[in-house]
PDB file of N, CA and C in Angstrom:
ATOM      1  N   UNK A   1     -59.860 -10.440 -62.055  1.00  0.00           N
ATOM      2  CA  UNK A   1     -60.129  -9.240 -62.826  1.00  0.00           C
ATOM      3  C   UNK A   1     -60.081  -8.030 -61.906  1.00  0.00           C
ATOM      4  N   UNK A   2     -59.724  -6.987 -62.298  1.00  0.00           N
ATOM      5  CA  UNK A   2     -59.102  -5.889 -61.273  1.00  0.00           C
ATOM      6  C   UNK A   2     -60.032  -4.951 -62.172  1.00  0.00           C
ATOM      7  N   UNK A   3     -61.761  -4.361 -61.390  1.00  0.00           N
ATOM      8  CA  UNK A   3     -61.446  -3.321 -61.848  1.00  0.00           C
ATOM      9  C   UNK A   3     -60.834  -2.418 -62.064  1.00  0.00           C
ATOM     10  N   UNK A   4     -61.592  -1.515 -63.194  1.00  0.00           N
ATOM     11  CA  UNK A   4     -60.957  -0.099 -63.353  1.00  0.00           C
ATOM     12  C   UNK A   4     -61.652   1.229 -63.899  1.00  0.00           C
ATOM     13  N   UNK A   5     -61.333   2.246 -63.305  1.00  0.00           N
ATOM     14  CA  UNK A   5     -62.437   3.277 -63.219  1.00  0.00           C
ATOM     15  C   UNK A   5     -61.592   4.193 -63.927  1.00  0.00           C
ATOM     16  N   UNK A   6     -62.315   5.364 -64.738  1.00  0.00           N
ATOM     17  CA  UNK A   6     -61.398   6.148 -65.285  1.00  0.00           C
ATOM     18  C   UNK A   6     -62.443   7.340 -65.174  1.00  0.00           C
ATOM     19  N   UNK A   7     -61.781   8.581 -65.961  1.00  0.00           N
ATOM     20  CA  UNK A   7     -62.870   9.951 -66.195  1.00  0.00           C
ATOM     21  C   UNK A   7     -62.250  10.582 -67.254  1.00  0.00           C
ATOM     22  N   UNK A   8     -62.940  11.668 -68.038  1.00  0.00           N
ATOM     23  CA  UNK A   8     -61.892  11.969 -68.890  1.00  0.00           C
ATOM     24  C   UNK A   8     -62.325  13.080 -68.033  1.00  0.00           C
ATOM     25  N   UNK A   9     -60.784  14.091 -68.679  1.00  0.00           N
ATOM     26  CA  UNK A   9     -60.761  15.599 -67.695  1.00  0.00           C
ATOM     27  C   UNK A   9     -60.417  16.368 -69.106  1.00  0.00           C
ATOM     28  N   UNK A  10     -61.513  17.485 -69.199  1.00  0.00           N
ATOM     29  CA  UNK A  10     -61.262  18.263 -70.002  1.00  0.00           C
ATOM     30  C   UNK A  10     -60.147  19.654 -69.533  1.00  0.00           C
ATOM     31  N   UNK A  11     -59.558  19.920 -70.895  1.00  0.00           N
ATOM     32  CA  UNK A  11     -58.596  21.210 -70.114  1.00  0.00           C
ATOM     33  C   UNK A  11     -59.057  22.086 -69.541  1.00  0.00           C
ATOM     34  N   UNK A  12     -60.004  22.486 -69.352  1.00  0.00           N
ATOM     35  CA  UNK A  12     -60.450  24.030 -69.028  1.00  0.00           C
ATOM     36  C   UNK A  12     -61.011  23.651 -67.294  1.00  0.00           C
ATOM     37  N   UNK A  13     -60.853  21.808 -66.957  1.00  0.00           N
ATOM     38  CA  UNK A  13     -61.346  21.395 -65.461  1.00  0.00           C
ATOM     39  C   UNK A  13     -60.354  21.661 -64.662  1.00  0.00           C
ATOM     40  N   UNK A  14     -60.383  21.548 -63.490  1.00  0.00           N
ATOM     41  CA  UNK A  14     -59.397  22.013 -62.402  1.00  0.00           C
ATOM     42  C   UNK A  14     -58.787  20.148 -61.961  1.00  0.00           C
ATOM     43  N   UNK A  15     -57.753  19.991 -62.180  1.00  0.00           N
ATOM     44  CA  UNK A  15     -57.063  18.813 -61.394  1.00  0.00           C
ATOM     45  C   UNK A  15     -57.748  18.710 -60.243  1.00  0.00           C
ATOM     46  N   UNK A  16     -58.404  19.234 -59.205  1.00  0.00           N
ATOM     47  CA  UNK A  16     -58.574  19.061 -57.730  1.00  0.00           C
ATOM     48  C   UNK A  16     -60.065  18.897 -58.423  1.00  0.00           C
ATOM     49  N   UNK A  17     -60.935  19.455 -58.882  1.00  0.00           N
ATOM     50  CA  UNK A  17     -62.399  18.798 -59.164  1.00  0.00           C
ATOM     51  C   UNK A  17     -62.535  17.543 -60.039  1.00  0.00           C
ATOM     52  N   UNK A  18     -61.037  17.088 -61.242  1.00  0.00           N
ATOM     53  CA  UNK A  18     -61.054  15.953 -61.328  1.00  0.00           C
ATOM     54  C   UNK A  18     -61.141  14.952 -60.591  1.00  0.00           C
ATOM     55  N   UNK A  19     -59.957  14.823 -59.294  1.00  0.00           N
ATOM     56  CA  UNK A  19     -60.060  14.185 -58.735  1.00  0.00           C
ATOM     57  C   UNK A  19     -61.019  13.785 -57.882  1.00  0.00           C
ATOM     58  N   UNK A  20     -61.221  15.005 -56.916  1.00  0.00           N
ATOM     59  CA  UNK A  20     -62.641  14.655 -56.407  1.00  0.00           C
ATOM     60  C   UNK A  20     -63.852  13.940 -56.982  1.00  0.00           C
ATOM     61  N   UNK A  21     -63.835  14.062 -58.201  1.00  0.00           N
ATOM     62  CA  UNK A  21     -64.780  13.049 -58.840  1.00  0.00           C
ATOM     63  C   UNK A  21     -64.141  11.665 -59.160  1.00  0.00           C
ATOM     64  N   UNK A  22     -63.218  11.462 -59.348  1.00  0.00           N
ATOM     65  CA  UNK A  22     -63.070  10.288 -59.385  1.00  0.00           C
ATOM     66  C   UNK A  22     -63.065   9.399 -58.362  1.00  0.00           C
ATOM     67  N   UNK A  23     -62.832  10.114 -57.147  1.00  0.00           N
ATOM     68  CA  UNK A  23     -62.834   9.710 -55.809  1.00  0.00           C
ATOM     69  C   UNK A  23     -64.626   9.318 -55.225  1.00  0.00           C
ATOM     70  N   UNK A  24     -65.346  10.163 -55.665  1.00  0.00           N
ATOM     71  CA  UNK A  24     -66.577   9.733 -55.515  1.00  0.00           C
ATOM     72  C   UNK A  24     -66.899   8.320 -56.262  1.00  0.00           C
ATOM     73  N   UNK A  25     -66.386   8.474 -57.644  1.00  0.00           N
ATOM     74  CA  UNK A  25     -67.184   7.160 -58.424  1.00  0.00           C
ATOM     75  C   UNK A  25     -65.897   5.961 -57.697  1.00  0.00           C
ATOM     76  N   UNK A  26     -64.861   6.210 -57.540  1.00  0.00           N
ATOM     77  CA  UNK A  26     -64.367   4.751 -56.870  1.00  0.00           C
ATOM     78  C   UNK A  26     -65.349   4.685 -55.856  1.00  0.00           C
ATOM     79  N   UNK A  27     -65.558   5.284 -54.639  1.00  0.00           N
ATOM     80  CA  UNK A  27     -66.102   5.170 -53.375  1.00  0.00           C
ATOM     81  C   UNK A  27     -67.530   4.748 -53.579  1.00  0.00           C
ATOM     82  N   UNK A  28     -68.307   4.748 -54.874  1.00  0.00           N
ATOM     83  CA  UNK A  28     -69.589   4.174 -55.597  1.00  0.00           C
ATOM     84  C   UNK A  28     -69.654   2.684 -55.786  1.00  0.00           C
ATOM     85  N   UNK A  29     -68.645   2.344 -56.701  1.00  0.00           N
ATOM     86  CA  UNK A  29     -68.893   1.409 -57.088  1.00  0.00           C
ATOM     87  C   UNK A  29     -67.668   0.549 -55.986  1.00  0.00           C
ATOM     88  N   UNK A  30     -67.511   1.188 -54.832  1.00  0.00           N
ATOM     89  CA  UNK A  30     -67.076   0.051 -54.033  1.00  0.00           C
ATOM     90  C   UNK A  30     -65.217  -0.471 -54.408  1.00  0.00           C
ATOM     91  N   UNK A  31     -64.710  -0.079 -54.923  1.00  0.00           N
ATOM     92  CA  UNK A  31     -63.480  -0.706 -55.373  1.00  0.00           C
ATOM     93  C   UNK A  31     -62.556  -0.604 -53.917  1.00  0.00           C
ATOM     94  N   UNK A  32     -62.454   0.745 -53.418  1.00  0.00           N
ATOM     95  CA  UNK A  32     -61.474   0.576 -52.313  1.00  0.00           C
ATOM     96  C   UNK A  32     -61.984  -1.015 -51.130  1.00  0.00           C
ATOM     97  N   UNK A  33     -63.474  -1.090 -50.912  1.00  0.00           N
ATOM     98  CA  UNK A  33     -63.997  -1.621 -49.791  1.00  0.00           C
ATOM     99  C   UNK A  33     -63.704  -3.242 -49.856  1.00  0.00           C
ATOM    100  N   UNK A  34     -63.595  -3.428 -51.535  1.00  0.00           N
ATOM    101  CA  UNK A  34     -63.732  -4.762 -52.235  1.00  0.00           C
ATOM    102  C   UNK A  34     -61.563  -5.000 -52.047  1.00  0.00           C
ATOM    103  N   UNK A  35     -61.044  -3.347 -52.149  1.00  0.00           N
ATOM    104  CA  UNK A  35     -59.492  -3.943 -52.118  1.00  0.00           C
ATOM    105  C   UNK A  35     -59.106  -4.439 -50.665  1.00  0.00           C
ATOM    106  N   UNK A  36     -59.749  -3.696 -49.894  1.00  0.00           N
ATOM    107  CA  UNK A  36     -59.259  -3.982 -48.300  1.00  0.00           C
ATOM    108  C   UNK A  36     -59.922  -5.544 -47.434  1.00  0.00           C
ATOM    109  N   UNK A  37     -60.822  -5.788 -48.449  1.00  0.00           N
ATOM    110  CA  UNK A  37     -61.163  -6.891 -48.276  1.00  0.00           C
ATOM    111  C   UNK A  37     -60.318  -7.983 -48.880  1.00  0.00           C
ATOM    112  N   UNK A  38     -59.896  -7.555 -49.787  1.00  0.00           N
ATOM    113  CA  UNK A  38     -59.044  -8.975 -50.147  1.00  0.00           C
ATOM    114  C   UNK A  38     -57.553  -8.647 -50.373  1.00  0.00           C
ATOM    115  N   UNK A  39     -56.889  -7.806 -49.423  1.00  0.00           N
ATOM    116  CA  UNK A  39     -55.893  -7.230 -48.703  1.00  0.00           C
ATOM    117  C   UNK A  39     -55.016  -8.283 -48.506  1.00  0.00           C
ATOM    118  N   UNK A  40     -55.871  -9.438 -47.386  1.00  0.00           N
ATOM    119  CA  UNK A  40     -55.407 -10.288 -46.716  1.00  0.00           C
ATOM    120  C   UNK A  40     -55.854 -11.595 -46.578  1.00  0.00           C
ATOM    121  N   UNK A  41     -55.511 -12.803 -46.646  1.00  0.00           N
ATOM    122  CA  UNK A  41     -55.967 -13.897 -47.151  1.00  0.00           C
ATOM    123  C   UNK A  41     -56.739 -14.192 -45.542  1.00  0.00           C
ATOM    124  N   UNK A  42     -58.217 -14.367 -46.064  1.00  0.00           N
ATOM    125  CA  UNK A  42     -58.899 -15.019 -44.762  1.00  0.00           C
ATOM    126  C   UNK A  42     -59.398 -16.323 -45.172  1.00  0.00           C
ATOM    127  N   UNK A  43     -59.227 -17.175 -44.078  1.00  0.00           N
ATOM    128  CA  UNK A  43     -59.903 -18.502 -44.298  1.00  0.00           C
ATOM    129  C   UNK A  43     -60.996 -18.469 -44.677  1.00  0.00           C
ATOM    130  N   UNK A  44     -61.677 -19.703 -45.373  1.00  0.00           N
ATOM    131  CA  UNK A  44     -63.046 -20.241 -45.531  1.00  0.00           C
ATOM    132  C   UNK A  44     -63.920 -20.129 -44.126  1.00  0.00           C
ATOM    133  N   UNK A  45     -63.098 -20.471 -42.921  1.00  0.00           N
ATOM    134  CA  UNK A  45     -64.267 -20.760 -42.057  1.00  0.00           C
ATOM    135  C   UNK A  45     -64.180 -19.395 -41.385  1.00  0.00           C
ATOM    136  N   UNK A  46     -63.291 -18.543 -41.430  1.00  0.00           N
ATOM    137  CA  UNK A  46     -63.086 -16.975 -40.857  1.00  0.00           C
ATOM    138  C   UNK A  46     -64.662 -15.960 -41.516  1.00  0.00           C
ATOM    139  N   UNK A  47     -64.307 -16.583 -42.989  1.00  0.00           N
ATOM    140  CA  UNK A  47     -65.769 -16.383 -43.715  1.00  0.00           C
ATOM    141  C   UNK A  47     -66.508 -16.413 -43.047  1.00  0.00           C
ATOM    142  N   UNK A  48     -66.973 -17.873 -42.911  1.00  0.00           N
ATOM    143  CA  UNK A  48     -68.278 -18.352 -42.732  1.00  0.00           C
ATOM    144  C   UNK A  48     -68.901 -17.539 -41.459  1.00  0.00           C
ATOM    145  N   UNK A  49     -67.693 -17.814 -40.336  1.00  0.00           N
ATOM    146  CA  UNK A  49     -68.109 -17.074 -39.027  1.00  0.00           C
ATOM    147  C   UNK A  49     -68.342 -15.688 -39.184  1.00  0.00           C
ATOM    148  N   UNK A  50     -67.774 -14.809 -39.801  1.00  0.00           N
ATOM    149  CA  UNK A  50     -67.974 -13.352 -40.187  1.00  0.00           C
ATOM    150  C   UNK A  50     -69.589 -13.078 -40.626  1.00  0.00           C
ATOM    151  N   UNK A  51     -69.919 -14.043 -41.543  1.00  0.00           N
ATOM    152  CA  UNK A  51     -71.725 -13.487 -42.415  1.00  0.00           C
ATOM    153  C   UNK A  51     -72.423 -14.310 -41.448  1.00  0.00           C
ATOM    154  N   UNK A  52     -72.021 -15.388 -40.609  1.00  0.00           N
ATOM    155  CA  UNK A  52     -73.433 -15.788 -39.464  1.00  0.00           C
ATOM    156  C   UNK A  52     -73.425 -14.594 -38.658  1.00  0.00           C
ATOM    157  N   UNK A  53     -72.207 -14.427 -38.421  1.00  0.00           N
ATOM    158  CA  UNK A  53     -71.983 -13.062 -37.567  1.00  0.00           C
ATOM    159  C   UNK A  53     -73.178 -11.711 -37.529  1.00  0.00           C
ATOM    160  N   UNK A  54     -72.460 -11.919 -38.719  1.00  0.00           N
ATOM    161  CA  UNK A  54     -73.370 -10.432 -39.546  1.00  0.00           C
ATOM    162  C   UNK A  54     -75.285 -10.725 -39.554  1.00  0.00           C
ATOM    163  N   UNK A  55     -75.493 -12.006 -39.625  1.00  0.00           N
ATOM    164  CA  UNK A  55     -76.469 -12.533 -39.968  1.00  0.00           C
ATOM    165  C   UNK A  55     -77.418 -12.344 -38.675  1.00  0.00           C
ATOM    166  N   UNK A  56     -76.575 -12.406 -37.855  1.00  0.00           N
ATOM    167  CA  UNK A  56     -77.639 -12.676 -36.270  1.00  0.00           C
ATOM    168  C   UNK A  56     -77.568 -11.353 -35.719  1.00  0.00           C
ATOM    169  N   UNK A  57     -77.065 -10.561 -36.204  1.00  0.00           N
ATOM    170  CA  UNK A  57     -76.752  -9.523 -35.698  1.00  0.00           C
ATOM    171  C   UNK A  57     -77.995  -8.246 -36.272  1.00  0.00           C
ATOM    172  N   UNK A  58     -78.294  -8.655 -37.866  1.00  0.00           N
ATOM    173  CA  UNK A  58     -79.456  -8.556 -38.358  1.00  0.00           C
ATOM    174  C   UNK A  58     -80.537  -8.538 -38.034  1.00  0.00           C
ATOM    175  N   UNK A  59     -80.969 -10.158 -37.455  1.00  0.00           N
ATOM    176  CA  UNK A  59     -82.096 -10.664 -37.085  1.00  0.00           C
ATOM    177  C   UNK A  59     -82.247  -9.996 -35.671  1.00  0.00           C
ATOM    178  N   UNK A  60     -81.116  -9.922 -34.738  1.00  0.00           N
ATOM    179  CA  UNK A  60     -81.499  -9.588 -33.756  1.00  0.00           C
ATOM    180  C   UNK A  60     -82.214  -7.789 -34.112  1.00  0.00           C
ATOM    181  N   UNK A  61     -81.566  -7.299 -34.734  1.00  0.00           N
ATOM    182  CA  UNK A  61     -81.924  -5.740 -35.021  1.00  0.00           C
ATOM    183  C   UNK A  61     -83.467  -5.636 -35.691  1.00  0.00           C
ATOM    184  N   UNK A  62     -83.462  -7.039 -36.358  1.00  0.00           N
ATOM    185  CA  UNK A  62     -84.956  -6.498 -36.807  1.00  0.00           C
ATOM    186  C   UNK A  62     -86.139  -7.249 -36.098  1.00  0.00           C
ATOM    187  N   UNK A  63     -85.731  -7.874 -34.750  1.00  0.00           N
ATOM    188  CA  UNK A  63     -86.643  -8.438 -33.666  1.00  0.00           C
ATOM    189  C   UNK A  63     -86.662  -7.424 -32.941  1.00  0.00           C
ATOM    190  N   UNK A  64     -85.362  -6.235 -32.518  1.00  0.00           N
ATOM    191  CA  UNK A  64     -85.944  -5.514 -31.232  1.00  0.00           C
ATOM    192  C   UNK A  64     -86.624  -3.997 -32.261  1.00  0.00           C
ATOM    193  N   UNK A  65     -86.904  -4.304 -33.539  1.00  0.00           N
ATOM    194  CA  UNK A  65     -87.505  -3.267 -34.063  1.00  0.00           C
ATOM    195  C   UNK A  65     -88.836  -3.598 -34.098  1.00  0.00           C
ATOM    196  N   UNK A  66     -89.107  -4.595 -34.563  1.00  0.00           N
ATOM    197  CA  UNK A  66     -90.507  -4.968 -33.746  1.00  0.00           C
ATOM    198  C   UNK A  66     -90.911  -5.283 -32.940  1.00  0.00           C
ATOM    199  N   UNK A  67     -90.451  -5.345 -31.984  1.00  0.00           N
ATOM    200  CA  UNK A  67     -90.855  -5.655 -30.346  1.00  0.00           C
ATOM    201  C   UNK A  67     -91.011  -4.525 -29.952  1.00  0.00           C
ATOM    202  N   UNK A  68     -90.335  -3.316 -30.382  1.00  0.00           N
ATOM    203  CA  UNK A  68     -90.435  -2.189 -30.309  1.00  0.00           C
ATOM    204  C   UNK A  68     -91.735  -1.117 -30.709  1.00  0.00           C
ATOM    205  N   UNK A  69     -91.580  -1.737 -31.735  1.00  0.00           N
ATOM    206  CA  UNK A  69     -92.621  -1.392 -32.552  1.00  0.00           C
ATOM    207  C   UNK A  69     -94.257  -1.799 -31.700  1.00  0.00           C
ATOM    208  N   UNK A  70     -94.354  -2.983 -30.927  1.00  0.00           N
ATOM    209  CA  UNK A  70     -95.704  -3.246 -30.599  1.00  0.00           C
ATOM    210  C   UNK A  70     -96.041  -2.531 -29.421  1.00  0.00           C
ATOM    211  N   UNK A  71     -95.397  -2.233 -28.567  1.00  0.00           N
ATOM    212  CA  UNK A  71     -95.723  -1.271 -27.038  1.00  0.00           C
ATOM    213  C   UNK A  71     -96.276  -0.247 -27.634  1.00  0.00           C
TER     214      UNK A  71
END
């Protein structure tokens, strides 16, 4: 399923403030971030390694925020 985002533009709006708004609500609800992600076919385990990735990278950020936090 491919989203799809639309706006209506009344006549009396300027083409350049249409767009700009439509450019905000794509950049909202994520559509460009979700296309460049699936751009390119990544493996299952390219996955997997990417969100442990992400995952420890987390934990580590919210250990030196409290370690931080206690001095």
């Amino acid at each position: 399923m491919i989203p799809t985002s639309q706006i209506i533009v009344d006549d009396s709006e300027p083409l350049e403030k249409a767009i700009k708004r439509f450019k905000r609500m794509v950049e909202k609800e994520g559509i460009i971030r979700e296309w460049k992600k699936r751009e390119f076919f990544e493996k299952p385990s390219l996955i997997k390694n990417r969100k442990q990735k992400a995952l420890q990278r987390k934990l580590m950020k919210k250990t030196r925020k409290s370690r931080d936090g206690k001095y």
